[in-house]
PDB file of N, CA and C in Angstrom:
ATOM      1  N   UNK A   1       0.852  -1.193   0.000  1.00  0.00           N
ATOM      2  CA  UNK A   1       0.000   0.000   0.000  1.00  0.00           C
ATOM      3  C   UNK A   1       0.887   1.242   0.000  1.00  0.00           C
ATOM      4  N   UNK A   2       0.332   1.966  -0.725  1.00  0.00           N
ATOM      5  CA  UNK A   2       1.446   3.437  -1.107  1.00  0.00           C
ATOM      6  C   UNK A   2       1.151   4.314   0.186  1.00  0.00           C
ATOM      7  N   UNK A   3       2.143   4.998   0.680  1.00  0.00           N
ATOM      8  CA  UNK A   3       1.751   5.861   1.867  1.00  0.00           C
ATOM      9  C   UNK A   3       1.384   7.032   1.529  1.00  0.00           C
ATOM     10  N   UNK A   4       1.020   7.881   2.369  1.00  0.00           N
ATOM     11  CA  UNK A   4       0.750   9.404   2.440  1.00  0.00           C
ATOM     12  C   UNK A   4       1.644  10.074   1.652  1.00  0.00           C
ATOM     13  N   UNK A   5       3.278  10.001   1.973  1.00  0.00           N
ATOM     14  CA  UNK A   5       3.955  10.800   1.377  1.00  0.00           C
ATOM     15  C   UNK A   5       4.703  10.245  -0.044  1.00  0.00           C
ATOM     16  N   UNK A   6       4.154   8.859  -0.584  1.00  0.00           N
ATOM     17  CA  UNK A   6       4.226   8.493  -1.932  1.00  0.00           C
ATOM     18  C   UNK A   6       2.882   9.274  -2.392  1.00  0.00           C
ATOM     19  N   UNK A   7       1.636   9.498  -2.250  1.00  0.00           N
ATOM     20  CA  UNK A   7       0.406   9.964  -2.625  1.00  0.00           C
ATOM     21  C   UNK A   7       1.277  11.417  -2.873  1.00  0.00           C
ATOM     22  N   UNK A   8       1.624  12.402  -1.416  1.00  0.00           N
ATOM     23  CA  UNK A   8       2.221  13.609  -1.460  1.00  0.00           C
ATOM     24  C   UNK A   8       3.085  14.151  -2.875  1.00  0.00           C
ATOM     25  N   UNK A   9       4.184  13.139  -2.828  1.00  0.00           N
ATOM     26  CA  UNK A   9       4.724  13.299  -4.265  1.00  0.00           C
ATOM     27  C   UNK A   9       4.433  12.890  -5.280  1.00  0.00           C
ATOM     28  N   UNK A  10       3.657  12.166  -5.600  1.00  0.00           N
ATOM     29  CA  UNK A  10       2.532  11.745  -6.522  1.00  0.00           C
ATOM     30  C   UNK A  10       1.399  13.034  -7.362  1.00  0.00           C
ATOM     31  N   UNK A  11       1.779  13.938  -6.737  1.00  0.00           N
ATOM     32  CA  UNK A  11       0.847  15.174  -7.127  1.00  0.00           C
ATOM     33  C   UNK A  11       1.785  16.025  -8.137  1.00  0.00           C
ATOM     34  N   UNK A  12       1.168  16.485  -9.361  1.00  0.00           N
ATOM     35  CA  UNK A  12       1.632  16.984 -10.068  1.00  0.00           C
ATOM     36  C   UNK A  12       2.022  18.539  -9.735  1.00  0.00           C
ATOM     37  N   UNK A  13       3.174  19.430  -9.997  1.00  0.00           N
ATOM     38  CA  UNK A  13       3.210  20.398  -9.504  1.00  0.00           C
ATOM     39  C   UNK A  13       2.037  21.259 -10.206  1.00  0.00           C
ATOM     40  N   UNK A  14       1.556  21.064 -11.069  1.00  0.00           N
ATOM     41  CA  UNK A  14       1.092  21.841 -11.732  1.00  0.00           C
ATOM     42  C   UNK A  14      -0.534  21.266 -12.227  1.00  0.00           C
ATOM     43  N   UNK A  15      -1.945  21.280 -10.917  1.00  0.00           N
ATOM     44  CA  UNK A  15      -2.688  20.907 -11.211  1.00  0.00           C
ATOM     45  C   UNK A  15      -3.524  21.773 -10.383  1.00  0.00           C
ATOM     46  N   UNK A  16      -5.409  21.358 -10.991  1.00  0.00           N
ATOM     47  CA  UNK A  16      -6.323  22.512 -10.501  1.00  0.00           C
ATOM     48  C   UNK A  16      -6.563  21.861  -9.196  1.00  0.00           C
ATOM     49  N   UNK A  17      -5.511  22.769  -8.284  1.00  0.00           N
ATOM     50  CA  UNK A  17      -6.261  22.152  -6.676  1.00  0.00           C
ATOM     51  C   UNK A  17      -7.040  23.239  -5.584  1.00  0.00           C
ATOM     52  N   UNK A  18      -7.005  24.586  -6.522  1.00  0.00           N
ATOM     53  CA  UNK A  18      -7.872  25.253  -5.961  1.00  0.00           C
ATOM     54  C   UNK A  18      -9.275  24.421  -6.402  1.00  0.00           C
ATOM     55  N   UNK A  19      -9.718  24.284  -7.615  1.00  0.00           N
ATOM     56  CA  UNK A  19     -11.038  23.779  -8.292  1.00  0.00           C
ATOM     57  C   UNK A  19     -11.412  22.560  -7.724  1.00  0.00           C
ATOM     58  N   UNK A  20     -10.307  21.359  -7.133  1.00  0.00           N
ATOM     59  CA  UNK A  20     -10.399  19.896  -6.922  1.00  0.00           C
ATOM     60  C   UNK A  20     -11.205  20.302  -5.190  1.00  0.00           C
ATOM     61  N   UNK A  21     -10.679  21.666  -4.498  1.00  0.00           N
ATOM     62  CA  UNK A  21     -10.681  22.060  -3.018  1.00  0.00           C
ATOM     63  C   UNK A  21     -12.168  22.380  -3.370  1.00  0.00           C
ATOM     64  N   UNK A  22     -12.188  22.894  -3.837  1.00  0.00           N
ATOM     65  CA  UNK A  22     -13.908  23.655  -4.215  1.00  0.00           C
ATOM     66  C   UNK A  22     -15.124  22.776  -4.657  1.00  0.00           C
ATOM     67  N   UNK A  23     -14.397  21.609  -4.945  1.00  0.00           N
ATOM     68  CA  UNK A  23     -15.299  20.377  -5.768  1.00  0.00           C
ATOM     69  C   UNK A  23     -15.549  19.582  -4.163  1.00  0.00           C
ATOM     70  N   UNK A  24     -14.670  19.171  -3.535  1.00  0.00           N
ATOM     71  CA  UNK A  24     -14.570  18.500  -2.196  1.00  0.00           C
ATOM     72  C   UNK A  24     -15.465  19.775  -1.108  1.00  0.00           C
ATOM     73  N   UNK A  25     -16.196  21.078  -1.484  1.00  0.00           N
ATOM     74  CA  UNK A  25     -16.187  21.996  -0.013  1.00  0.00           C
ATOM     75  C   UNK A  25     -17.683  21.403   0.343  1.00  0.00           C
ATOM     76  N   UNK A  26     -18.421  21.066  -0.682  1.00  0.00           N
ATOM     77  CA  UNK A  26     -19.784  21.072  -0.410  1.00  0.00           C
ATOM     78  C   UNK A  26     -19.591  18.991  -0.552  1.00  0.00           C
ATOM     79  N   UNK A  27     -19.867  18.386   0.641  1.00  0.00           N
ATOM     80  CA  UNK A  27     -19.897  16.919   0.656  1.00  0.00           C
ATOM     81  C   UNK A  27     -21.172  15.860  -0.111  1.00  0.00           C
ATOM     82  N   UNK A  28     -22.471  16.713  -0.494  1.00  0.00           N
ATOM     83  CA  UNK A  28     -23.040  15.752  -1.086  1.00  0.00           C
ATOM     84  C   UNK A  28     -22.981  16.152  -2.597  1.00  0.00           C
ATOM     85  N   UNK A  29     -22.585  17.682  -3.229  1.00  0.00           N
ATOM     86  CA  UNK A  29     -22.221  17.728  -4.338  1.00  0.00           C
ATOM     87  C   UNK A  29     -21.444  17.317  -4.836  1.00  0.00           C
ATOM     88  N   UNK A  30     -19.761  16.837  -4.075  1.00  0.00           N
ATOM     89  CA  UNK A  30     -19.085  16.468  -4.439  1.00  0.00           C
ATOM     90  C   UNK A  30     -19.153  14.636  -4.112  1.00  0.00           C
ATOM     91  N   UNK A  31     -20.202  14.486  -3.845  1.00  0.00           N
ATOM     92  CA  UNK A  31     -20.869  12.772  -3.959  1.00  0.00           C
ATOM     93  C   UNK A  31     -21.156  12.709  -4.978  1.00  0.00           C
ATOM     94  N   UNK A  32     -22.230  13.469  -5.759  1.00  0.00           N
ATOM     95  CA  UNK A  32     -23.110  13.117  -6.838  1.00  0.00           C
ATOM     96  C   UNK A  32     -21.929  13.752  -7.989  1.00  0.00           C
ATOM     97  N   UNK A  33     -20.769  14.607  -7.754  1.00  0.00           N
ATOM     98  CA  UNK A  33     -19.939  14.827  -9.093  1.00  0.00           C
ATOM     99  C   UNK A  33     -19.176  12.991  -8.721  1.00  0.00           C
ATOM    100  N   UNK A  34     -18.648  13.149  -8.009  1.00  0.00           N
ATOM    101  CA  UNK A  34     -17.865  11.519  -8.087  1.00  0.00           C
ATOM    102  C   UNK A  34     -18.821  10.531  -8.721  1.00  0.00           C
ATOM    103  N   UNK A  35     -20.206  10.149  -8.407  1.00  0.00           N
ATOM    104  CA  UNK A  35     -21.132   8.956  -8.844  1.00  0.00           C
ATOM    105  C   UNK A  35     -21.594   9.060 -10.245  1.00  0.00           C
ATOM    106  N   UNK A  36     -20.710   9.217 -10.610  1.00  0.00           N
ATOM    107  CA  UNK A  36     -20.908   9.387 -12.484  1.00  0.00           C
ATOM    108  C   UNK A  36     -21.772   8.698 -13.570  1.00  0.00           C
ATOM    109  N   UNK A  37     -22.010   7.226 -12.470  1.00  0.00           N
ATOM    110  CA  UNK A  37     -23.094   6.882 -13.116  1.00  0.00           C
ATOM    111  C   UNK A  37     -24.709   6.404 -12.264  1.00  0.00           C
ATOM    112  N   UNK A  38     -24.457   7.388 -11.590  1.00  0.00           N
ATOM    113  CA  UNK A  38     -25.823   7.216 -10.637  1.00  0.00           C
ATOM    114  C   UNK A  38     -26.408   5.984 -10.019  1.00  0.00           C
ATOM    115  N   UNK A  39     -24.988   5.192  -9.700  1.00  0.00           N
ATOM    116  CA  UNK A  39     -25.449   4.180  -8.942  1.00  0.00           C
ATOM    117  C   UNK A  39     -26.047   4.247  -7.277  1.00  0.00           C
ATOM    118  N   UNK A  40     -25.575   5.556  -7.061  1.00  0.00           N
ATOM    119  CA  UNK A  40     -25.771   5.587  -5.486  1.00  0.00           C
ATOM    120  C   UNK A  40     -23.996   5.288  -4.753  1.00  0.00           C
ATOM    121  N   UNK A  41     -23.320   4.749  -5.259  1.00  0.00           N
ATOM    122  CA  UNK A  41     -22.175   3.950  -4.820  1.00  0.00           C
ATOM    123  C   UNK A  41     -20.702   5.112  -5.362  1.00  0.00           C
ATOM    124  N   UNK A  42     -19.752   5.431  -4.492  1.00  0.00           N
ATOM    125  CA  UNK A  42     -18.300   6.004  -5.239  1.00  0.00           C
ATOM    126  C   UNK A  42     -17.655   5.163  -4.573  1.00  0.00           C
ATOM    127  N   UNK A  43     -16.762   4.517  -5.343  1.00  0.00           N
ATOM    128  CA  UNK A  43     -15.442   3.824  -5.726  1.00  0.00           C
ATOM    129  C   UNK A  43     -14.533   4.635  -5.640  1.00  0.00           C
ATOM    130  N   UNK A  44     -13.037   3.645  -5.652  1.00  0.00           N
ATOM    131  CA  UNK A  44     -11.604   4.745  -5.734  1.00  0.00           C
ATOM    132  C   UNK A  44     -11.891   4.671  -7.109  1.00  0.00           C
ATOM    133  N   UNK A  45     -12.328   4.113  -8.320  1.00  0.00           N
ATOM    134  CA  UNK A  45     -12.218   4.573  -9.696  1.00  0.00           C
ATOM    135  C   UNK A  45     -12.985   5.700  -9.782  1.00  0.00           C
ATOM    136  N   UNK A  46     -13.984   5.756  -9.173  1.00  0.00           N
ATOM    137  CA  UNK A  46     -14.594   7.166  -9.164  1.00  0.00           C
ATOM    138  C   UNK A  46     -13.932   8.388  -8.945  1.00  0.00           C
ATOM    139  N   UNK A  47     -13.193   8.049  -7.488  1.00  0.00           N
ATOM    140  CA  UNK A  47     -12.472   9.126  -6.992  1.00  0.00           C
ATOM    141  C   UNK A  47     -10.969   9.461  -8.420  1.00  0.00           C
ATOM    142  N   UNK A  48     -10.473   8.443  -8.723  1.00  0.00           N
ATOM    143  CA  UNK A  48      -9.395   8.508  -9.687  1.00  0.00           C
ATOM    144  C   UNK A  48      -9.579   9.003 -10.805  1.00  0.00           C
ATOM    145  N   UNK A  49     -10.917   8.995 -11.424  1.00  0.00           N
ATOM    146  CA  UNK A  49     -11.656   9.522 -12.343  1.00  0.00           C
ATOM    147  C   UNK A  49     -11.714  11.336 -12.368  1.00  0.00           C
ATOM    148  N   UNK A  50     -12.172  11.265 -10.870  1.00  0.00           N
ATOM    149  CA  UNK A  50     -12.365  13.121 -10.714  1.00  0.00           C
ATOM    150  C   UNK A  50     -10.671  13.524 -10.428  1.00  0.00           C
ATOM    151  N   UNK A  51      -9.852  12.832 -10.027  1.00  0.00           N
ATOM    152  CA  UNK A  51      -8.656  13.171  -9.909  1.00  0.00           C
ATOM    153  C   UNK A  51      -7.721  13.728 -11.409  1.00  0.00           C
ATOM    154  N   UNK A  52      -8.075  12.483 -12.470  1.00  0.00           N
ATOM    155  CA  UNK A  52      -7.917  13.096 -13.726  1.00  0.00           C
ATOM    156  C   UNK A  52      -8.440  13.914 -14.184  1.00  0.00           C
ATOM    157  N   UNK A  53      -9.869  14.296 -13.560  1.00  0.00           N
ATOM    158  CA  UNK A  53     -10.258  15.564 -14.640  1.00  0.00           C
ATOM    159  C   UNK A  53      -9.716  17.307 -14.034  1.00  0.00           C
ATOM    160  N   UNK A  54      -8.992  16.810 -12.516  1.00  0.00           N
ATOM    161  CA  UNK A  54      -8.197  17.956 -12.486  1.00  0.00           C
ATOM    162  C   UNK A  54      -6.763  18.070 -12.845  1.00  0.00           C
ATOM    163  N   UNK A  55      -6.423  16.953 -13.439  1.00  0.00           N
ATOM    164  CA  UNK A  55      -5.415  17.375 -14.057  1.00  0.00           C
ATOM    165  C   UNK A  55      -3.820  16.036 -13.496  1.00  0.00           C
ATOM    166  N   UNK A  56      -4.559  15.242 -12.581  1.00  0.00           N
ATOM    167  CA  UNK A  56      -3.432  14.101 -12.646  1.00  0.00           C
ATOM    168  C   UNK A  56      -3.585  12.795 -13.015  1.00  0.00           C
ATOM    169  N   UNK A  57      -2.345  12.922 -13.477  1.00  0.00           N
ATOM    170  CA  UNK A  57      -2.789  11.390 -14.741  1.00  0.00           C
ATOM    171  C   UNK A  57      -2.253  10.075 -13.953  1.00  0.00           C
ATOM    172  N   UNK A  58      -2.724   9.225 -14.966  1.00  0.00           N
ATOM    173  CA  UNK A  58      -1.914   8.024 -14.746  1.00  0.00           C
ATOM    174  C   UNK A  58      -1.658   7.429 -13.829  1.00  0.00           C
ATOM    175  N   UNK A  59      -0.458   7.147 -13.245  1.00  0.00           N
ATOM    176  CA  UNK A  59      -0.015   6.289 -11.820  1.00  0.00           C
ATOM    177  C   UNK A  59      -0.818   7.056 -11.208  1.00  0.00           C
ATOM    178  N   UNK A  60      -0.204   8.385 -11.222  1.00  0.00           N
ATOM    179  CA  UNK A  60       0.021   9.821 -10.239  1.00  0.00           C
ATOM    180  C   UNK A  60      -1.644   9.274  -9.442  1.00  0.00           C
ATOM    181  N   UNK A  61      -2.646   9.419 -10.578  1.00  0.00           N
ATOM    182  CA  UNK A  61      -4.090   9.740  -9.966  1.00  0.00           C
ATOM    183  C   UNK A  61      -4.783   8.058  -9.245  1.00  0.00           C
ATOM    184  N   UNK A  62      -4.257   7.014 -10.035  1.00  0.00           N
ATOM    185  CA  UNK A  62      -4.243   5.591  -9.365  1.00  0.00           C
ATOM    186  C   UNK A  62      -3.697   5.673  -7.999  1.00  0.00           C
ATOM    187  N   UNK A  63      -2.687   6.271  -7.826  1.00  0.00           N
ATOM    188  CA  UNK A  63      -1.933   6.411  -6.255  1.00  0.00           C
ATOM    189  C   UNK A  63      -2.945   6.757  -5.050  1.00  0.00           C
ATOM    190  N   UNK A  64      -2.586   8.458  -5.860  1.00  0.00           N
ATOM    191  CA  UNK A  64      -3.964   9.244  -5.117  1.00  0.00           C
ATOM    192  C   UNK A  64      -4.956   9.182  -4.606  1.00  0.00           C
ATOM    193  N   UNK A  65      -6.023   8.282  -5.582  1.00  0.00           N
ATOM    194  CA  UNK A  65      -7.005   7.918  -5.214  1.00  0.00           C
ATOM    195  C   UNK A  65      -6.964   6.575  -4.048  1.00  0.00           C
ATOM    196  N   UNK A  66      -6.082   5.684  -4.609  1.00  0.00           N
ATOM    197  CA  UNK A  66      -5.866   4.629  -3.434  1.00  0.00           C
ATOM    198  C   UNK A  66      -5.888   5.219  -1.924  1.00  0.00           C
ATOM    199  N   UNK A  67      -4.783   6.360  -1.681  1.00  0.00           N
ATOM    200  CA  UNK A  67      -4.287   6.260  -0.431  1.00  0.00           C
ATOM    201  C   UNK A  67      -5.758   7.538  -0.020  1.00  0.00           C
ATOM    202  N   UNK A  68      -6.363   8.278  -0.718  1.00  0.00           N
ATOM    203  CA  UNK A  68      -7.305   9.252  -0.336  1.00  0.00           C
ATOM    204  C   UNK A  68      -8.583   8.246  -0.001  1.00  0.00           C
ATOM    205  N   UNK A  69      -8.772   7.460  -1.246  1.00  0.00           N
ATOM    206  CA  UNK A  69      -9.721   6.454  -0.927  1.00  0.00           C
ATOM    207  C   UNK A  69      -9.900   5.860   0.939  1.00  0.00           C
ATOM    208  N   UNK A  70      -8.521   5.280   1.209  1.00  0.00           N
ATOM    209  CA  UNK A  70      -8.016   4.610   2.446  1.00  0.00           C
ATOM    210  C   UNK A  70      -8.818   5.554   3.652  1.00  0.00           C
ATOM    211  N   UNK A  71      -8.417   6.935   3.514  1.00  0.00           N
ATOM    212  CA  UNK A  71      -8.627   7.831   4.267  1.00  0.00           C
ATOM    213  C   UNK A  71     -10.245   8.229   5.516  1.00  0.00           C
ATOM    214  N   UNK A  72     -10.779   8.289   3.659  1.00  0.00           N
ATOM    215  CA  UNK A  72     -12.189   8.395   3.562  1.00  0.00           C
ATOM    216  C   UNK A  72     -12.978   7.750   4.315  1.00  0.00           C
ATOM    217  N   UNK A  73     -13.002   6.496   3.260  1.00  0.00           N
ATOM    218  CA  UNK A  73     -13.987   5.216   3.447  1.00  0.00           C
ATOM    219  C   UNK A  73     -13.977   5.036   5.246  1.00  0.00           C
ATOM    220  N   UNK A  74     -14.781   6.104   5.822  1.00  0.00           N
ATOM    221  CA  UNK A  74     -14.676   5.299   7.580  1.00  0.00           C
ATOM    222  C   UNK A  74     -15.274   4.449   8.103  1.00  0.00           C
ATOM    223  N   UNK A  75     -16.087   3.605   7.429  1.00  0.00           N
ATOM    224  CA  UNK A  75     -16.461   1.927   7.867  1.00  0.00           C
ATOM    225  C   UNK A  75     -16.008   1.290   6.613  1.00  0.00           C
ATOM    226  N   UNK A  76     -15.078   1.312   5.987  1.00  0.00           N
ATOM    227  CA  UNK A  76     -14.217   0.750   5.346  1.00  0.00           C
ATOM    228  C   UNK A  76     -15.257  -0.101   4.681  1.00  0.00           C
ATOM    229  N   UNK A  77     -16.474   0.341   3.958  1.00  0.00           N
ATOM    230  CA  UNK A  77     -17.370  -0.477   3.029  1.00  0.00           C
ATOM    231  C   UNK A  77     -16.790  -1.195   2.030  1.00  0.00           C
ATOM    232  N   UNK A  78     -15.468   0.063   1.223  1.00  0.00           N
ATOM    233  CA  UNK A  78     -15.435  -0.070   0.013  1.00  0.00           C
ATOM    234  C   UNK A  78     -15.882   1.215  -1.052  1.00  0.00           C
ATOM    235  N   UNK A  79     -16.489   1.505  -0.390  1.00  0.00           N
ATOM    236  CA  UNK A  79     -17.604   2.409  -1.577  1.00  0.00           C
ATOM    237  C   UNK A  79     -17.435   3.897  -0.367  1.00  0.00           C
ATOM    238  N   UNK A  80     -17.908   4.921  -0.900  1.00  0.00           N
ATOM    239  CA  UNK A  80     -17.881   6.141  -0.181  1.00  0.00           C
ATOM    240  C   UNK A  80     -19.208   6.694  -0.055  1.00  0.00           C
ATOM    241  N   UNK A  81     -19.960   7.142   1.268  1.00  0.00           N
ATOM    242  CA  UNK A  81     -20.928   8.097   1.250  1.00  0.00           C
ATOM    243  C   UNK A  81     -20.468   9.406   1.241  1.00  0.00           C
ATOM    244  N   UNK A  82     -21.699  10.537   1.059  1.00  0.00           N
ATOM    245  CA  UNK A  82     -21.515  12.090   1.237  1.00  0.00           C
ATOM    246  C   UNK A  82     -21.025  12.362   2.844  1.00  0.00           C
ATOM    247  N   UNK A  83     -21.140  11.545   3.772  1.00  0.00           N
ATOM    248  CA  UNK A  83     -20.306  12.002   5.352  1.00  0.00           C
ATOM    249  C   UNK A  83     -19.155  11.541   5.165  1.00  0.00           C
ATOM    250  N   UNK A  84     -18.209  10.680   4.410  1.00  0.00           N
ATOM    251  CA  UNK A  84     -17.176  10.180   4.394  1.00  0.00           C
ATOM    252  C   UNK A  84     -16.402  11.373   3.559  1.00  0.00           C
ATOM    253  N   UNK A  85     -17.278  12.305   2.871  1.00  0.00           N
ATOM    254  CA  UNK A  85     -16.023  13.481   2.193  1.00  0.00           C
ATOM    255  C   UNK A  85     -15.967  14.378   3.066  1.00  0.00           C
ATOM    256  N   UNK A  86     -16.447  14.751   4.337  1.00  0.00           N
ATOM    257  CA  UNK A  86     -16.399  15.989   4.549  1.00  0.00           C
ATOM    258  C   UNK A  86     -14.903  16.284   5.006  1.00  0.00           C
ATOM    259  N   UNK A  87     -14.323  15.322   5.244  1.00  0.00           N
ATOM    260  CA  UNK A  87     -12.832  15.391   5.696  1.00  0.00           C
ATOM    261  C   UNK A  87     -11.814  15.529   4.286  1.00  0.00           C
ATOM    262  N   UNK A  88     -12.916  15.402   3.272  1.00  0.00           N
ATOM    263  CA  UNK A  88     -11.750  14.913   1.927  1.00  0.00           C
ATOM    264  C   UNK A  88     -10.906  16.521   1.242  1.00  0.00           C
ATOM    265  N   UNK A  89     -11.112  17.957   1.762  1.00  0.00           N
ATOM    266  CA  UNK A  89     -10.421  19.026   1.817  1.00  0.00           C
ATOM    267  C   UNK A  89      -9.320  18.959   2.727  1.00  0.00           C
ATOM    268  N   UNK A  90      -9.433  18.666   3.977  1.00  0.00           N
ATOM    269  CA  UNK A  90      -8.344  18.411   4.890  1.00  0.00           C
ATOM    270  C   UNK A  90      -7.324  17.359   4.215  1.00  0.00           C
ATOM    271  N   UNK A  91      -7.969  16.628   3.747  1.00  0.00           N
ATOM    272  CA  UNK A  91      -7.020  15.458   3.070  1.00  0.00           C
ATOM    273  C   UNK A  91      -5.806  15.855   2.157  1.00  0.00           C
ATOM    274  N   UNK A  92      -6.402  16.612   0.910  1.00  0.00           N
ATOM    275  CA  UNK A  92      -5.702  17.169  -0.112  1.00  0.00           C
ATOM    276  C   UNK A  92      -4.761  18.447   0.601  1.00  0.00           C
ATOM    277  N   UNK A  93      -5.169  19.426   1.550  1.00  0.00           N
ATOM    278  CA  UNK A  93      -4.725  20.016   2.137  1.00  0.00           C
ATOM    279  C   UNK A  93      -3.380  19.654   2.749  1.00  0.00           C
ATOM    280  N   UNK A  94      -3.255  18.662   3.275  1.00  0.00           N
ATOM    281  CA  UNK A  94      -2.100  17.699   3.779  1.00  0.00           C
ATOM    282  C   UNK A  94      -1.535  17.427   3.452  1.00  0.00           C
ATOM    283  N   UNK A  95      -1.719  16.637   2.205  1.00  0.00           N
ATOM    284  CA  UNK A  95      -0.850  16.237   1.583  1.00  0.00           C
ATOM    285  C   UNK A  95       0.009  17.390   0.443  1.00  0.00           C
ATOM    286  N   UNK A  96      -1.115  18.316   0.336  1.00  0.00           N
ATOM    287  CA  UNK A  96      -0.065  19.536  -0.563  1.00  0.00           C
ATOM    288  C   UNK A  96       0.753  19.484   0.397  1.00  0.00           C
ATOM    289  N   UNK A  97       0.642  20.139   1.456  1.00  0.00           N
ATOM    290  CA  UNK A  97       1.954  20.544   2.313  1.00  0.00           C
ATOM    291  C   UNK A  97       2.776  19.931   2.602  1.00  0.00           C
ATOM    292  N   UNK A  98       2.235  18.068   2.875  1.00  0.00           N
ATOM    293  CA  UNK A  98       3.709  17.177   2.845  1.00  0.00           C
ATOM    294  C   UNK A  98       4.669  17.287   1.783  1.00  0.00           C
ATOM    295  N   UNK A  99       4.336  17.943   0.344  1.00  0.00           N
ATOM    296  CA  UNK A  99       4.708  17.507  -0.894  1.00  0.00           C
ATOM    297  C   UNK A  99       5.780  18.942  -0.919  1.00  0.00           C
ATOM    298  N   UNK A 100       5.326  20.473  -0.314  1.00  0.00           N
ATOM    299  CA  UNK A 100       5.917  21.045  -0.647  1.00  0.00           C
ATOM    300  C   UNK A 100       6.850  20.822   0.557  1.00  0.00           C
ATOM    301  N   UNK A 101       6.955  20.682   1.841  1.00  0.00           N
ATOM    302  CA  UNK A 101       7.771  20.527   2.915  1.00  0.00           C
ATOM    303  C   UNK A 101       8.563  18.972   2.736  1.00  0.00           C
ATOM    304  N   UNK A 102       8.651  18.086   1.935  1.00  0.00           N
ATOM    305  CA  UNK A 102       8.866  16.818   1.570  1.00  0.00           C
ATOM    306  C   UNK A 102       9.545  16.154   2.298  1.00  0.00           C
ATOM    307  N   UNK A 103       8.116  16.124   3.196  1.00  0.00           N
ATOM    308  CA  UNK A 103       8.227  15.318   4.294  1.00  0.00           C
ATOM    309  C   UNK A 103       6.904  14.879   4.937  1.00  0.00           C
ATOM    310  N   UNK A 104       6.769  14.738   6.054  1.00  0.00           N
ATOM    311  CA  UNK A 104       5.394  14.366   7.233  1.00  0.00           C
ATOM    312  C   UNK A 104       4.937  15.606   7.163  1.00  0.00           C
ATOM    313  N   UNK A 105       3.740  16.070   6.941  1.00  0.00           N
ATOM    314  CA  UNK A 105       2.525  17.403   7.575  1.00  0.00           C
ATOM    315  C   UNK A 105       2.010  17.034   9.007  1.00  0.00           C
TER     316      UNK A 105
END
């Protein structure tokens, strides 16, 4: 399992994380943008999904989503409700700062 500060450097220097912060502020909007196909249910492909459309690709957003996924999920279903994001700004928050201090936040 990739840690916090593989996720940390895993972030592209150059991506929309004011817009990704703003997508995460409101917790059931940013449910129904993740549930893309209106199952009721978000996945880390979900989450990895909205991760690419701000702008990180590839491993980078597979990482990401894993270890943010980890975070989230707090009865570890699998799947994410709208109370499981409200922490998901603090999350990204953290890890920017581990990434620019490259180290522990």
């Amino acid at each position: 399992m990739p840690s916090e500060q593989d996720a940390a450097n895993a972030l592209p220097s150059e991506f929309d994380v004011a817009g990704l912060k703003k997508a995460f502020s409101n917790p059931v909007e940013a449910f129904r943008a993740l549930d893309q196909n209106g199952d009721g249910r978000v996945t880390k492909e979900d989450l990895q999904l909205l991760l690419e459309r701000f702008g990180v690709k590839g491993v980078a957003a597979k990482l990401l989503a894993k270890v943010i996924f980890k975070k989230l999920d707090a009865d570890k279903s699998g799947t994410l409700e709208p109370s499981d994001l409200t922490h998901a700004e603090g999350i990204l928050t953290s890890l920017l700062k581990m990434k620019k201090q490259g180290g522990t936040a």
